[in-house]
N, C-alpha and C. Protein backbone atom coordinates (compact mmCIF):
# COMPACT_ATOMS: atom_id res chain seq x y z
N UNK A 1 -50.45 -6.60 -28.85
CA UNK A 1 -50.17 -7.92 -28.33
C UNK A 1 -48.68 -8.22 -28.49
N UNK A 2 -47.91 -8.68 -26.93
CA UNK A 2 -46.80 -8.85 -27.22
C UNK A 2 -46.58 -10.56 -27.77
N UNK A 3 -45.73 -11.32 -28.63
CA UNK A 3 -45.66 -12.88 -29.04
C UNK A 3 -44.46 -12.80 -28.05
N UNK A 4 -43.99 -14.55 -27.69
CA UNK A 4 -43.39 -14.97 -27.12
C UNK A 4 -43.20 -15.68 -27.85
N UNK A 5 -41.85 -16.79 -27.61
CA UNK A 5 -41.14 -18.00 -27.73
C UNK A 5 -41.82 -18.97 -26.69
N UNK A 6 -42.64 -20.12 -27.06
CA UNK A 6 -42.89 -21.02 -26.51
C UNK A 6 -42.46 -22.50 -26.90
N UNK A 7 -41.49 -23.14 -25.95
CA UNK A 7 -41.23 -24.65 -26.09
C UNK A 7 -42.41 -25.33 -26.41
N UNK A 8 -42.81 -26.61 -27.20
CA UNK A 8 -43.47 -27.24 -26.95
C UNK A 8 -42.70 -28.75 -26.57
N UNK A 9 -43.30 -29.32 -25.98
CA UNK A 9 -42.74 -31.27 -26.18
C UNK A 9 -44.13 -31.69 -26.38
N UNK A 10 -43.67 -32.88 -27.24
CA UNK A 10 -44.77 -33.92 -28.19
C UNK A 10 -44.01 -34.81 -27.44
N UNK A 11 -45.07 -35.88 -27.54
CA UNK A 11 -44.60 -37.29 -26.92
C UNK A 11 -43.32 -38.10 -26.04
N UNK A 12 -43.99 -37.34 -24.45
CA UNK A 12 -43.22 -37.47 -23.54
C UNK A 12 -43.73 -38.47 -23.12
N UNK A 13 -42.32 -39.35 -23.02
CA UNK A 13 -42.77 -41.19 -22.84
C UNK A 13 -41.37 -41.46 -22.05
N UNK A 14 -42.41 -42.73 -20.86
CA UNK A 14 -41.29 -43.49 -20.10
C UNK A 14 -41.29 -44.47 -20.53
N UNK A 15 -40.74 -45.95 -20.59
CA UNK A 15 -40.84 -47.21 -20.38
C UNK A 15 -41.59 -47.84 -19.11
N UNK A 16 -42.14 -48.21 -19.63
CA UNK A 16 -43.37 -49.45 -18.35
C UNK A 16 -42.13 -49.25 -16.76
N UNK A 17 -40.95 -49.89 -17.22
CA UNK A 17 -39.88 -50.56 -16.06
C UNK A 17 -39.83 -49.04 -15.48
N UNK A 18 -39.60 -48.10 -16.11
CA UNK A 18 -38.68 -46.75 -15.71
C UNK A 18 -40.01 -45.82 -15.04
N UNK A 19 -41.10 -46.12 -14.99
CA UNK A 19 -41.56 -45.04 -14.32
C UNK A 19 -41.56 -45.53 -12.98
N UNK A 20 -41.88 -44.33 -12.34
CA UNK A 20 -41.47 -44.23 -10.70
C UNK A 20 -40.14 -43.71 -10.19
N UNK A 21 -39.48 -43.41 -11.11
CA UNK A 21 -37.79 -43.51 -10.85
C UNK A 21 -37.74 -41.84 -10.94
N UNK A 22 -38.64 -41.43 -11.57
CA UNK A 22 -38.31 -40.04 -11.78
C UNK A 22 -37.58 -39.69 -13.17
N UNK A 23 -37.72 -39.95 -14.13
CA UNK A 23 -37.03 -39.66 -15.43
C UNK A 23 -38.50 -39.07 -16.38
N UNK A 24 -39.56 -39.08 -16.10
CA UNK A 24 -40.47 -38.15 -16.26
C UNK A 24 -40.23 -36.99 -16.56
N UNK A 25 -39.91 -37.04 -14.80
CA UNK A 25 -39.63 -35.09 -14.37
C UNK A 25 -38.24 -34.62 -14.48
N UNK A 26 -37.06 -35.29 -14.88
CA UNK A 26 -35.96 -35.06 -15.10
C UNK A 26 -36.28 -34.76 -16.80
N UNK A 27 -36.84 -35.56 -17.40
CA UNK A 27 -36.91 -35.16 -18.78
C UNK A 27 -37.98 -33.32 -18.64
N UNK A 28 -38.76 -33.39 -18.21
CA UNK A 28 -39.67 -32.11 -18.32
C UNK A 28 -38.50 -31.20 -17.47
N UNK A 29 -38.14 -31.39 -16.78
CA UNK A 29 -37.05 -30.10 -15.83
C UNK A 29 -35.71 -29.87 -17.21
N UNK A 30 -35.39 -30.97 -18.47
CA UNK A 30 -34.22 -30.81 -19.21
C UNK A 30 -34.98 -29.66 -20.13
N UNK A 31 -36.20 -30.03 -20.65
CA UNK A 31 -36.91 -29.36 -21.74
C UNK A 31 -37.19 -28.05 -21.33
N UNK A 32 -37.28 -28.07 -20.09
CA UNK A 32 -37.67 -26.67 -19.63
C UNK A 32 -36.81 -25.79 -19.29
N UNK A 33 -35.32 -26.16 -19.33
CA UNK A 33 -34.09 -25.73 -18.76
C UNK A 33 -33.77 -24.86 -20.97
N UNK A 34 -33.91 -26.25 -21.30
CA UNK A 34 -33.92 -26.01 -22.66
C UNK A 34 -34.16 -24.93 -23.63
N UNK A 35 -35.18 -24.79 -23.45
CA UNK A 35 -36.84 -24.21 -23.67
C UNK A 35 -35.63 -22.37 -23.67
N UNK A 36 -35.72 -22.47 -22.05
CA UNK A 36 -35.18 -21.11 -21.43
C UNK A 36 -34.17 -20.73 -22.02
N UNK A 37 -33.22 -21.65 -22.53
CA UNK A 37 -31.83 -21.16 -23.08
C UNK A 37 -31.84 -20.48 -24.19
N UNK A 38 -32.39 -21.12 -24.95
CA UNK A 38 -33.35 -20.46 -26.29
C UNK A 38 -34.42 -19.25 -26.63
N UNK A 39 -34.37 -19.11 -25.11
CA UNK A 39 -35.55 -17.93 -25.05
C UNK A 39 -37.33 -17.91 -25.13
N UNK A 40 -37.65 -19.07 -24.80
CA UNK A 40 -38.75 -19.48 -24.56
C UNK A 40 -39.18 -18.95 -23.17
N UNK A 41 -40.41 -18.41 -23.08
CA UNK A 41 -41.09 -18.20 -21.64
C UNK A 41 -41.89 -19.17 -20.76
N UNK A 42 -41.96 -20.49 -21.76
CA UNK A 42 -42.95 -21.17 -21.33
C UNK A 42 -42.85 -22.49 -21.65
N UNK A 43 -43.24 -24.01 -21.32
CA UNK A 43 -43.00 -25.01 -21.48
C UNK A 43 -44.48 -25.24 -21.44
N UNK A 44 -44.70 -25.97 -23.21
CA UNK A 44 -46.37 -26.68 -22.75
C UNK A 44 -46.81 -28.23 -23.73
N UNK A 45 -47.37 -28.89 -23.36
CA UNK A 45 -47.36 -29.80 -23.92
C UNK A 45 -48.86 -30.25 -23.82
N UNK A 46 -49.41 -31.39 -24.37
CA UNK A 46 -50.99 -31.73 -23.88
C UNK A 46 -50.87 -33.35 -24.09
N UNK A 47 -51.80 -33.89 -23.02
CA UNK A 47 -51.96 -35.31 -22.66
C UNK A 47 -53.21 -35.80 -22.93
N UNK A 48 -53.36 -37.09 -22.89
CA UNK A 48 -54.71 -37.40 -22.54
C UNK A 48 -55.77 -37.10 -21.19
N UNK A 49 -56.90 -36.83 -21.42
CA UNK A 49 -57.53 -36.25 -19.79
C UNK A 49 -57.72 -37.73 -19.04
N UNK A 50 -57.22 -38.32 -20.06
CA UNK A 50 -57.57 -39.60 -18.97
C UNK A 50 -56.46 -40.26 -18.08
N UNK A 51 -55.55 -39.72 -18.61
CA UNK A 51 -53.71 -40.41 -18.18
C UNK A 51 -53.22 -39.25 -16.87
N UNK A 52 -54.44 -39.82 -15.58
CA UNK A 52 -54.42 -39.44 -14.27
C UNK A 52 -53.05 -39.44 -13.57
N UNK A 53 -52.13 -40.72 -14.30
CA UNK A 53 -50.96 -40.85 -13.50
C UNK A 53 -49.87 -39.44 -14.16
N UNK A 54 -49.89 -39.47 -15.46
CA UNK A 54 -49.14 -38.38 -15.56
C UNK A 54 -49.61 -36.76 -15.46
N UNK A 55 -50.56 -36.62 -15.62
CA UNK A 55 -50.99 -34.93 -14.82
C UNK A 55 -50.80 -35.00 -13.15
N UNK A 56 -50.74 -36.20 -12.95
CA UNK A 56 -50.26 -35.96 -11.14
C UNK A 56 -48.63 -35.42 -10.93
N UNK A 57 -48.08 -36.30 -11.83
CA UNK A 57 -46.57 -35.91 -12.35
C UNK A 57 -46.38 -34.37 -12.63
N UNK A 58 -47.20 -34.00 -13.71
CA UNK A 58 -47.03 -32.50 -13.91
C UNK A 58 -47.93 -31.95 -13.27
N UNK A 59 -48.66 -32.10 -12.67
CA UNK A 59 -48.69 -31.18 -11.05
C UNK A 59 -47.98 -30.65 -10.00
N UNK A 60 -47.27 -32.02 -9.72
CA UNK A 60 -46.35 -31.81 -8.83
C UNK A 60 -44.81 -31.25 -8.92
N UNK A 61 -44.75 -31.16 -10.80
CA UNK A 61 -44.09 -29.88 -11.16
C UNK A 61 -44.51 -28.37 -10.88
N UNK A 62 -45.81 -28.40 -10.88
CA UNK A 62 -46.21 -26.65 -10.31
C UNK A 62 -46.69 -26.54 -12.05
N UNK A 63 -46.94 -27.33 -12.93
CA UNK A 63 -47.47 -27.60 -14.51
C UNK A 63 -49.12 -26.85 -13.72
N UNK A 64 -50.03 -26.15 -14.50
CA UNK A 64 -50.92 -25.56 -14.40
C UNK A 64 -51.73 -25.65 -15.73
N UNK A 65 -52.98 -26.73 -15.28
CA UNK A 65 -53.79 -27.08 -16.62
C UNK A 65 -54.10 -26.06 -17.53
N UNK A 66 -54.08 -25.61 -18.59
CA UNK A 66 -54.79 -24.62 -19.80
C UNK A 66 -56.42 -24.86 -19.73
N UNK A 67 -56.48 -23.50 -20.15
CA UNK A 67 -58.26 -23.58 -20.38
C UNK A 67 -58.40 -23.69 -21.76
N UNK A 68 -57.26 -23.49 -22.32
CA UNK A 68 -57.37 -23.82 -24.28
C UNK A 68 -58.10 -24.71 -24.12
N UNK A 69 -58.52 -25.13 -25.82
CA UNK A 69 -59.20 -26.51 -26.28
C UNK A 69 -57.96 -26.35 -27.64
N UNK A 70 -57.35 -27.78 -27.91
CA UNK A 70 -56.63 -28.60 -28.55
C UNK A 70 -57.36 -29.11 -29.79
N UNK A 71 -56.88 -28.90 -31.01
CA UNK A 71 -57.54 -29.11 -32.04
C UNK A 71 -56.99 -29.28 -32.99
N UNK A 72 -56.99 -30.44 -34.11
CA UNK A 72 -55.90 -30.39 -35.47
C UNK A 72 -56.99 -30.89 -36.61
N UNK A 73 -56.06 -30.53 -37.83
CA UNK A 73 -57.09 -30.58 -38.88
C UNK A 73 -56.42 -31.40 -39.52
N UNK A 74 -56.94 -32.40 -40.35
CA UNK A 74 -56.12 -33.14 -41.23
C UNK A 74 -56.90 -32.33 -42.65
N UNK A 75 -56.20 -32.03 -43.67
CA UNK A 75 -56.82 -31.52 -45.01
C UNK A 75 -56.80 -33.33 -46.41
């Protein structure tokens, strides 16, 4: 098995006023520009399944849902 360098972003947030403007996808196109410089192959992050407006957003990046399941443990 080969490992890779993978970016992650945690809590990608607009302001109420600022969405629509496109600073969404300017922020995900910086992270991912980012990501690459550093040597990352991949940009991934996870949302709520219910927050329809922003998976339309990262769709229309060419973003491609995971079949993972997401899971944390608190000890």
């Amino acid at each position: 098995m080969i490992t890779s360098k993978v970016a992650v972003l945690n809590d990608l947030y607009t302001e109420q006023n600022c969405r629509g403007q496109g600073v969404g996808t300017a922020l995900i196109k910086h992270c991912e520009a980012y990501g690459k410089s550093k040597g990352a192959v991949r940009l991934q992050w996870v949302t709520s399944p219910d927050n329809q407006v922003a998976q339309a957003v990262y769709k229309s990046l060419g973003a491609k849902q995971s079949s993972w399941e997401f899971f944390t443990y608190a000890s």
